[in-house]
N, C-alpha and C. Protein backbone atom coordinates (compact mmCIF):
# COMPACT_ATOMS: atom_id res chain seq x y z
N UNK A 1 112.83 129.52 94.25
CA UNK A 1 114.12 128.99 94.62
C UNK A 1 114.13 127.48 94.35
N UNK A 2 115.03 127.27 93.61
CA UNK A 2 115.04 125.51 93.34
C UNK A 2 115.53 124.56 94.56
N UNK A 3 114.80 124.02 94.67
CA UNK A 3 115.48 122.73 95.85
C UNK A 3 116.17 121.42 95.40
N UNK A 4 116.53 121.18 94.21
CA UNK A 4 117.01 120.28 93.32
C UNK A 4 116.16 119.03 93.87
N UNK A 5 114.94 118.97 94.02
CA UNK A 5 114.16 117.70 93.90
C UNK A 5 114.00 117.79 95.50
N UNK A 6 114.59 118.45 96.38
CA UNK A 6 113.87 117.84 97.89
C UNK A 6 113.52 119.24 98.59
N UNK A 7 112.92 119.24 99.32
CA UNK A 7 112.03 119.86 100.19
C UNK A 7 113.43 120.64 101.33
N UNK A 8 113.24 121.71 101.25
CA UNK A 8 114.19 122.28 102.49
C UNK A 8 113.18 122.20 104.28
N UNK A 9 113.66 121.39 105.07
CA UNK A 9 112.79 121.65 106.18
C UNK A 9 113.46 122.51 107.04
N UNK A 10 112.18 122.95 107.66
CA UNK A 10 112.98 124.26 108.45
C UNK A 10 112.11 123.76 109.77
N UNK A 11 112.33 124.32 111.10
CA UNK A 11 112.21 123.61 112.26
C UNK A 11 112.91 122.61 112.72
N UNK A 12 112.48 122.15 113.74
CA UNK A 12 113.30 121.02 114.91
C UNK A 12 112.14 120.50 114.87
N UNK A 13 112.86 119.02 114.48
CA UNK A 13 112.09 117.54 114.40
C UNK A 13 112.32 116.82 116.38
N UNK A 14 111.41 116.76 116.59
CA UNK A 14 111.31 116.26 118.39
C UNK A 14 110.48 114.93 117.96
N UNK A 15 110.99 114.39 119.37
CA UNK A 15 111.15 113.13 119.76
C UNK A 15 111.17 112.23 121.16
N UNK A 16 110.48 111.71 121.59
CA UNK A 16 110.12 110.68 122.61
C UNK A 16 110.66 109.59 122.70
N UNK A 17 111.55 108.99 123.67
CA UNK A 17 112.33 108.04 123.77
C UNK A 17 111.53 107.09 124.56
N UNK A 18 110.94 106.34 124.31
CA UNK A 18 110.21 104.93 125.26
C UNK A 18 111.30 104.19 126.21
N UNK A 19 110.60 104.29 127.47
CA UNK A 19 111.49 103.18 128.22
C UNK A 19 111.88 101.73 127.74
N UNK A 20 112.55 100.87 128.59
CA UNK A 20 112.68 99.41 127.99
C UNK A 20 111.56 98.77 127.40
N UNK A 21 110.56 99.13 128.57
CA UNK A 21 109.58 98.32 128.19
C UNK A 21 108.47 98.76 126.94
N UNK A 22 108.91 99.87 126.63
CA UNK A 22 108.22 100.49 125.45
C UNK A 22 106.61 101.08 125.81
N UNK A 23 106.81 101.61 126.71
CA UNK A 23 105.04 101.88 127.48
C UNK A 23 105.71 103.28 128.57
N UNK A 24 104.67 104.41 128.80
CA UNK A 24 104.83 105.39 129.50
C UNK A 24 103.68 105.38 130.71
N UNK A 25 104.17 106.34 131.76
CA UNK A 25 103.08 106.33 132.65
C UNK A 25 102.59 107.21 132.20
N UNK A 26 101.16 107.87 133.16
CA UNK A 26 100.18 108.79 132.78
C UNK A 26 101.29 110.23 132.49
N UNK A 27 102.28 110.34 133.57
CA UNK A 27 102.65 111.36 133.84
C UNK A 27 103.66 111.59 132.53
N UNK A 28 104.25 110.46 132.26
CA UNK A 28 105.00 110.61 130.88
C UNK A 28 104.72 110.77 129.83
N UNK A 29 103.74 110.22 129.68
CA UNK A 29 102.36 110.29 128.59
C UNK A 29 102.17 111.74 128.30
N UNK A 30 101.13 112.55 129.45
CA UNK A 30 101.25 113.75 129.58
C UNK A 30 101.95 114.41 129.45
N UNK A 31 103.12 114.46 129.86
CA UNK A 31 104.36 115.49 129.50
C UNK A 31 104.78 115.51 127.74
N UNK A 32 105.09 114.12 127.30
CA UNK A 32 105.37 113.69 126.09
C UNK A 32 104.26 114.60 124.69
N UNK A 33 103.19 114.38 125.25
CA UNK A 33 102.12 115.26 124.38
C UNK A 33 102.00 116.91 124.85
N UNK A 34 102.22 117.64 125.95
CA UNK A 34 102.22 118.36 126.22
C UNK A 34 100.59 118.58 126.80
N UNK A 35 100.17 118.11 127.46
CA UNK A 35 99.00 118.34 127.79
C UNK A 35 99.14 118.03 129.33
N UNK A 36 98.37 118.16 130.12
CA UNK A 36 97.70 117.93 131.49
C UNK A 36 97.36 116.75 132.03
N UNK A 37 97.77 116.03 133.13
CA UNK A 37 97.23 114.45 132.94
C UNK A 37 95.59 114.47 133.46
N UNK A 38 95.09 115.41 133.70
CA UNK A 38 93.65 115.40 133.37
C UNK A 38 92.91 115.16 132.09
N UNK A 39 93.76 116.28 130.93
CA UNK A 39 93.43 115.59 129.58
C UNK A 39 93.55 114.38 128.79
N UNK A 40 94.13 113.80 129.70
CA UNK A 40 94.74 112.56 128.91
C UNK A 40 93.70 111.13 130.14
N UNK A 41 93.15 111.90 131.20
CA UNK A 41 92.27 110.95 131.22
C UNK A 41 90.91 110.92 130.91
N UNK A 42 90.33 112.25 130.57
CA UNK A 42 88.89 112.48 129.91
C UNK A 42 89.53 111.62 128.90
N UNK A 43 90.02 111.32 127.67
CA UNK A 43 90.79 110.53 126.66
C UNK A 43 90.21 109.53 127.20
N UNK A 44 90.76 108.67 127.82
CA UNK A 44 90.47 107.44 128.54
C UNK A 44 89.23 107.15 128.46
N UNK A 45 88.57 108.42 129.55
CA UNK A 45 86.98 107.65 130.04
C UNK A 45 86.22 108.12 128.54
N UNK A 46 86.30 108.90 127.61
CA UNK A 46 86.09 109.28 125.91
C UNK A 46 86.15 107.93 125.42
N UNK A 47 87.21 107.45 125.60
CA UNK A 47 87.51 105.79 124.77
C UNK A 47 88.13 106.04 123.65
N UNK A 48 89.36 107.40 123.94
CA UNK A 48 89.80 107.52 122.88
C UNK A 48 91.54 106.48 122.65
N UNK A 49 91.62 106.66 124.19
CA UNK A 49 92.72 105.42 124.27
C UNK A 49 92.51 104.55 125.55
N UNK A 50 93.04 103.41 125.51
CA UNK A 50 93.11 102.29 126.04
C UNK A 50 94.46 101.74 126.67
N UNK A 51 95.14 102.27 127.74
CA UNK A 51 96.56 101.89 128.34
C UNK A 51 95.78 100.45 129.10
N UNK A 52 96.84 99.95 129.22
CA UNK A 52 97.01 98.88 130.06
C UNK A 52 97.24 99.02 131.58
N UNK A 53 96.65 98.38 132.39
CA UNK A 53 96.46 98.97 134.24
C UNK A 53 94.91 99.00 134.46
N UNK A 54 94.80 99.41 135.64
CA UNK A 54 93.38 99.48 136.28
C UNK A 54 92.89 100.81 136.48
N UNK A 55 93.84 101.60 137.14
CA UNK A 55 93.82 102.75 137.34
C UNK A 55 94.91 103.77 137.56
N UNK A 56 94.37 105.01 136.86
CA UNK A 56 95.38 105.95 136.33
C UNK A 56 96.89 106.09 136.90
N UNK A 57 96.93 105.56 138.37
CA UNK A 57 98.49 105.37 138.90
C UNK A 57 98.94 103.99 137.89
N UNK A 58 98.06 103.51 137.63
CA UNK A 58 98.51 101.99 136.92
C UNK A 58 98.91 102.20 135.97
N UNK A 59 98.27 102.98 134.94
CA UNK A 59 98.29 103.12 133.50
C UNK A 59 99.16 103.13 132.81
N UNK A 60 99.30 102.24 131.88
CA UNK A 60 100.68 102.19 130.99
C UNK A 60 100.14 102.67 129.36
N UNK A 61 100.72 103.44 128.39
CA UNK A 61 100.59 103.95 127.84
C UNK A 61 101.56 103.77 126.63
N UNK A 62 100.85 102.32 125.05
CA UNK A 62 101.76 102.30 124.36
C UNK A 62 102.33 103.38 123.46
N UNK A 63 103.51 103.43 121.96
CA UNK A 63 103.29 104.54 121.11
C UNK A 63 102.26 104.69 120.55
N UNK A 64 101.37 103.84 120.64
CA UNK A 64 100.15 104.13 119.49
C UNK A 64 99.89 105.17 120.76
N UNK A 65 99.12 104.50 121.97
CA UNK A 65 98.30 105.62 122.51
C UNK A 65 98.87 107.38 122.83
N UNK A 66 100.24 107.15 122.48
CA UNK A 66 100.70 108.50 122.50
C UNK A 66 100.34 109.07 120.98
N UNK A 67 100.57 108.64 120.47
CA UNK A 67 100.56 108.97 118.84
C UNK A 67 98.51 109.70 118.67
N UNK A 68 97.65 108.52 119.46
CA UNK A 68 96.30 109.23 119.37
C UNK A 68 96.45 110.28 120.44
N UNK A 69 96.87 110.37 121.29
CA UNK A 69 97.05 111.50 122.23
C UNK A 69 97.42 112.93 121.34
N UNK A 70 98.58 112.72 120.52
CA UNK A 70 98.53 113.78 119.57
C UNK A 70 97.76 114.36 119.13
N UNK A 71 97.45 113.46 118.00
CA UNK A 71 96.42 113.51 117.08
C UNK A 71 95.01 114.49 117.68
N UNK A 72 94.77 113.97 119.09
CA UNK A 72 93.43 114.18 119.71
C UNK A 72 94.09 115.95 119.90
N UNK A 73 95.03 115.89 120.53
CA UNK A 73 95.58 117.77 120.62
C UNK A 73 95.34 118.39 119.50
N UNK A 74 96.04 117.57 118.13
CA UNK A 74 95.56 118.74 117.19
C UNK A 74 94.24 118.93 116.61
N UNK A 75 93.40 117.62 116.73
CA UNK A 75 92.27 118.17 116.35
C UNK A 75 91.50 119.10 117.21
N UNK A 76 91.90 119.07 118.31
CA UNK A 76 91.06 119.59 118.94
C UNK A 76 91.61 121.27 119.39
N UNK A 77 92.85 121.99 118.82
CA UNK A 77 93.56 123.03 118.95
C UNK A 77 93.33 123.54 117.53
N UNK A 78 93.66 122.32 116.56
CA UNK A 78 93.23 122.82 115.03
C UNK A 78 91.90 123.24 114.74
N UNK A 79 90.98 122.51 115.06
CA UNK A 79 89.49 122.14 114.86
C UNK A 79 88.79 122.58 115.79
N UNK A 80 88.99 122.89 116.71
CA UNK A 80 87.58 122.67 117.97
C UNK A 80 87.01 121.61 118.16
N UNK A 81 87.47 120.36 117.85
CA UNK A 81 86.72 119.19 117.92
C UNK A 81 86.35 118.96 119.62
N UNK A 82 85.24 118.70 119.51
CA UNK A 82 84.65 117.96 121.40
C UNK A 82 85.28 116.76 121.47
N UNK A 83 85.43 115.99 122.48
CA UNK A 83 85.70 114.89 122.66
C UNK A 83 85.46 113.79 121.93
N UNK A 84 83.67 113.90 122.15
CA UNK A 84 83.48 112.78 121.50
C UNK A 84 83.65 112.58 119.69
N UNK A 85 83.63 113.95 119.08
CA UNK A 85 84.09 114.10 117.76
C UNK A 85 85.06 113.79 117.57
N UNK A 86 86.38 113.88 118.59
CA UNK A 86 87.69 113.53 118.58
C UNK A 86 87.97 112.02 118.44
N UNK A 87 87.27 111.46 119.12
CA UNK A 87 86.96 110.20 119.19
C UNK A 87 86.42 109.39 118.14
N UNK A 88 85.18 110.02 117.45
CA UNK A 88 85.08 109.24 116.20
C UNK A 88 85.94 109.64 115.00
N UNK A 89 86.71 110.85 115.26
CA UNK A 89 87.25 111.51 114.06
C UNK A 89 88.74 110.05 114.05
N UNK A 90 88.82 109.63 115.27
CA UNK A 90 90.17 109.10 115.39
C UNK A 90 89.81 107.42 114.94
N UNK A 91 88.79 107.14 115.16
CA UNK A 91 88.39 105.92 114.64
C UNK A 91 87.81 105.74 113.19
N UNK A 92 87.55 106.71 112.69
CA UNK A 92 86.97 106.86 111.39
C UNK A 92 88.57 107.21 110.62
N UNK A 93 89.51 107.67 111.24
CA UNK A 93 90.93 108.03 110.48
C UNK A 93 91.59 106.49 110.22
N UNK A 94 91.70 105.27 111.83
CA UNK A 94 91.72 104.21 111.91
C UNK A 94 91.36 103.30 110.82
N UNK A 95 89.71 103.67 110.60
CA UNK A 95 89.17 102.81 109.45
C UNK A 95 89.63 103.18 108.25
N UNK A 96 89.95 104.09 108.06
CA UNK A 96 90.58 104.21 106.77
C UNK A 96 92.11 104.23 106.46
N UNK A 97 92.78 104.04 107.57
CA UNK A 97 93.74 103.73 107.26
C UNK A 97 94.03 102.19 107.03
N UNK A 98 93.29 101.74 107.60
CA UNK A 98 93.25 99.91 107.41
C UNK A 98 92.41 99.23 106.36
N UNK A 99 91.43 100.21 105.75
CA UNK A 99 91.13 99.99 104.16
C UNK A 99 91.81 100.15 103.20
N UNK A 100 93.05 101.06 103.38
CA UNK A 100 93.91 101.75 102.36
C UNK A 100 94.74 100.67 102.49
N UNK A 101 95.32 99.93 103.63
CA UNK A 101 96.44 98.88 103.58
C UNK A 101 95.51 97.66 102.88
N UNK A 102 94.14 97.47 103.29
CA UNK A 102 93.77 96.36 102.80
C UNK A 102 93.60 96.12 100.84
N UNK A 103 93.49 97.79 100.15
CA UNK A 103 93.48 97.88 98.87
C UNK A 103 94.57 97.54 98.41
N UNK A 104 95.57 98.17 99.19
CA UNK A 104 97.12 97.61 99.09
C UNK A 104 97.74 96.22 99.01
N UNK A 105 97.02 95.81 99.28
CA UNK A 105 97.19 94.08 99.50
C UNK A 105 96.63 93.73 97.94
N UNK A 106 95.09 94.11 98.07
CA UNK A 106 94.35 93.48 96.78
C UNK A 106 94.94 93.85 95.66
N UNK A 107 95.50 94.78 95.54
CA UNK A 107 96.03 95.66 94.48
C UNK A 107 97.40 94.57 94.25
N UNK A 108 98.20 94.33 95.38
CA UNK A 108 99.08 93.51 95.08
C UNK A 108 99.52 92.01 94.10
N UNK A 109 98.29 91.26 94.75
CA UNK A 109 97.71 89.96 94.31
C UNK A 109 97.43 90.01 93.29
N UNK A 110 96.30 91.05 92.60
CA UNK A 110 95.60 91.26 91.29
C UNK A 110 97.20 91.42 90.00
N UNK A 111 97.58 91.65 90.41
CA UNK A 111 99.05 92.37 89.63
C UNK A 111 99.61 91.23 89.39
């Protein structure tokens, strides 16, 4: 079937609305990813994210740390990944995404 050059998507595209301040609590956090706010603090003490606060009533939670909150669900629903695999899988994704912008740069200049 031809799509005349674009992609037909099928599903419902969802979406998370950030408060003013652009940061969620644990509980919003949790809901937003669909997980448990237990899972989302093994995350934490993992070091897979880093909210702002002292403790988990405190915790503020930017889009990035929702965005690794994802990420950490599917690898670990996709994959079986353990925690701590989740964890380097998400920092090793990190590093390469910030090598790819940095080629991007060099690539720029050289030109």
């Amino acid at each position: 079937m031809a799509t005349s050059g674009r992609e037909v998507l099928s599903g419902v595209i969802s979406g998370t609305v950030l408060g003013e301040e652009g940061v969620l609590t644990l509980l919003e956090v949790s809901r937003a990813s669909a997980v448990h706010a237990d899972y989302v603090v093994e995350l934490v003490e993992e070091g897979v994210v880093r909210p702002e606060g002292h403790s988990p009533t405190q915790w503020r939670f930017s889009s990035v740390c929702l965005v690794k909150i994802r990420k950490a669900v599917r690898l670990q629903n996709d994959l079986g990944v353990n925690l701590a695999g989740v964890a380097l899988a998400l920092q090793l994704m990190e590093e390469l995404e910030l090598a790819n912008v940095r080629l991007q740069q060099l690539q720029r200049y050289k030109l």
